[in-house]
Protein backbone atom coordinates (compact mmCIF):
# COMPACT_ATOMS: atom_id res chain seq x y z
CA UNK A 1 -3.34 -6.59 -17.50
CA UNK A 2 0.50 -8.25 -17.36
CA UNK A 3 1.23 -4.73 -19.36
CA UNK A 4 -0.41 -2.57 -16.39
CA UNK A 5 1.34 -4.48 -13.64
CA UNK A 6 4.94 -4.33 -15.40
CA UNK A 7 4.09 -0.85 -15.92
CA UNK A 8 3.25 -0.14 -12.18
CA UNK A 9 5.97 -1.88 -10.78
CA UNK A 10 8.27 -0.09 -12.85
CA UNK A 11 6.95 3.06 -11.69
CA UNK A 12 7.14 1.80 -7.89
CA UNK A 13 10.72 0.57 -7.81
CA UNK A 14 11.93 3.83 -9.24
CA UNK A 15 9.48 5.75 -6.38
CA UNK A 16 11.34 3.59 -3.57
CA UNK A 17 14.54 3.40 -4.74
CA UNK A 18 14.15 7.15 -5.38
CA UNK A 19 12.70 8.04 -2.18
CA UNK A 20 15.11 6.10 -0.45
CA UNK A 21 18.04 7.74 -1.43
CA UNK A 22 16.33 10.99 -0.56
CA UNK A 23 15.40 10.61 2.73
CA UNK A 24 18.84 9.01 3.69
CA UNK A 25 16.99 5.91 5.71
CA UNK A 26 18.81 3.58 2.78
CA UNK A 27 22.73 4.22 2.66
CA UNK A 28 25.11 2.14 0.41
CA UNK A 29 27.38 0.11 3.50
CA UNK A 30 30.35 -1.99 2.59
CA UNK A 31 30.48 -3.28 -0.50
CA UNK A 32 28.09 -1.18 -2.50
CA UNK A 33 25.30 -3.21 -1.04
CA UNK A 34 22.21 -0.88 0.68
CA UNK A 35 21.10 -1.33 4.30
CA UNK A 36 18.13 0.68 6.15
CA UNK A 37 14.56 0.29 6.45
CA UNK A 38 12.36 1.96 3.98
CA UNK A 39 8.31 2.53 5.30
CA UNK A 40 5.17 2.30 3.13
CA UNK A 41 1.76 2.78 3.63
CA UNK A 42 -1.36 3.44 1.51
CA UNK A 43 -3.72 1.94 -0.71
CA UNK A 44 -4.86 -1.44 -0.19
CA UNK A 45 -5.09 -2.26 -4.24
CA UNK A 46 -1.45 -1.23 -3.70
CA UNK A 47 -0.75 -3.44 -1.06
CA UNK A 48 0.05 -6.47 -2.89
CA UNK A 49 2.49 -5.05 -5.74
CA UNK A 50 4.00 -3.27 -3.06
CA UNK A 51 4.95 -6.27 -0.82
CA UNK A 52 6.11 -8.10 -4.20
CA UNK A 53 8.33 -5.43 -5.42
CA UNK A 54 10.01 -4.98 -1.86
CA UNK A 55 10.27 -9.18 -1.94
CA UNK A 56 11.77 -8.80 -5.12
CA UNK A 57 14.25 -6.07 -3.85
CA UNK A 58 15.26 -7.88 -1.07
CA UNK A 59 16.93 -10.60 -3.45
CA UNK A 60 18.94 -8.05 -4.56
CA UNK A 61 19.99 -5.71 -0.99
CA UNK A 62 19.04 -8.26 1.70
CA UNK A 63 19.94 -6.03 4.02
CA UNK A 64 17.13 -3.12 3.34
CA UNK A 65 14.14 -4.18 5.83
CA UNK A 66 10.72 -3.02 4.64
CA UNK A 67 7.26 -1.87 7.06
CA UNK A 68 4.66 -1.94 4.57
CA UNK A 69 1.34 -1.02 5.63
CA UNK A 70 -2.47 -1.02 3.83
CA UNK A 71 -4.98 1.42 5.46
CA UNK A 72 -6.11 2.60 2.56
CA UNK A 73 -4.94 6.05 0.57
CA UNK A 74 -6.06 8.67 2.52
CA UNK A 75 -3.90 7.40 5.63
CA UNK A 76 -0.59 6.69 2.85
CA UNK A 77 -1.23 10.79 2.23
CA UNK A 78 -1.65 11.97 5.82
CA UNK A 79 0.86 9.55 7.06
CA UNK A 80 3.90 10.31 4.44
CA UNK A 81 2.90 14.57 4.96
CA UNK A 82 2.97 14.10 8.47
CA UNK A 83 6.65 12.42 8.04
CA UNK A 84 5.68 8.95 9.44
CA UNK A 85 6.52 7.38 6.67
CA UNK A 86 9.00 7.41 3.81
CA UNK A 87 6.01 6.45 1.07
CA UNK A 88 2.31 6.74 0.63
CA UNK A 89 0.85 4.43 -1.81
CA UNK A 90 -1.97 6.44 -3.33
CA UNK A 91 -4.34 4.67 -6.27
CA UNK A 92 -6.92 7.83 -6.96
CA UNK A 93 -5.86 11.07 -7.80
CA UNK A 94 -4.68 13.79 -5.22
CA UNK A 95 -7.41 16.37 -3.53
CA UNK A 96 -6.10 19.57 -4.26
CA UNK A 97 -6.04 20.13 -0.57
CA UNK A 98 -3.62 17.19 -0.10
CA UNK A 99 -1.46 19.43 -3.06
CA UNK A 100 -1.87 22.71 -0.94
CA UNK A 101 -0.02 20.44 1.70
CA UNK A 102 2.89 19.10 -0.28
CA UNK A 103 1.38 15.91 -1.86
């Protein structure tokens, strides 16, 4: 299980950090350290890694703020396609008419 949960948030901090520097709402200030605010919502079962891994990011860019939301993965989709947010925590697979919408 430790295996799974390394594994996950692995996969998660390269999604934010990723996404982040996408979407322009993190930008390097002064110093090479980040600053912004970076929003999440999704999955409950993803709820808790998610609120660890932005804990855990914080100790490194204390200045990146984090809105992290659980209403379950159907509202992460809707909510990051409908530009509310800058990630949607998913933890079943995508409905091909989520894909036909950009998911």
């Amino acid at each position: 299980m430790k295996k799974l949960y390394l594994t996950i948030g692995i996969l998660l901090a390269g999604w934010i950090t990723y996404t982040a520097a996408v979407s322009g709402k993190v930008t390097a200030k002064e110093g090479d350290d980040l600053e912004g605010t970076i929003s999440i919502s999704g999955a409950f079962a993803l709820y808790s890694i998610a609120v660890k891994w932005a804990e855990e990011f914080k100790k490194l860019h204390p200045h990146v703020k984090f809105d992290i939301s659980a209403g379950g993965a159907g509202k992460g989709i809707s909510d990051v396609l409908g530009g509310l947010i800058d990630l949607g925590a998913v933890s079943r697979d995508i409905y091909p008419e989520e894909e036909k919408k950009g998911a």
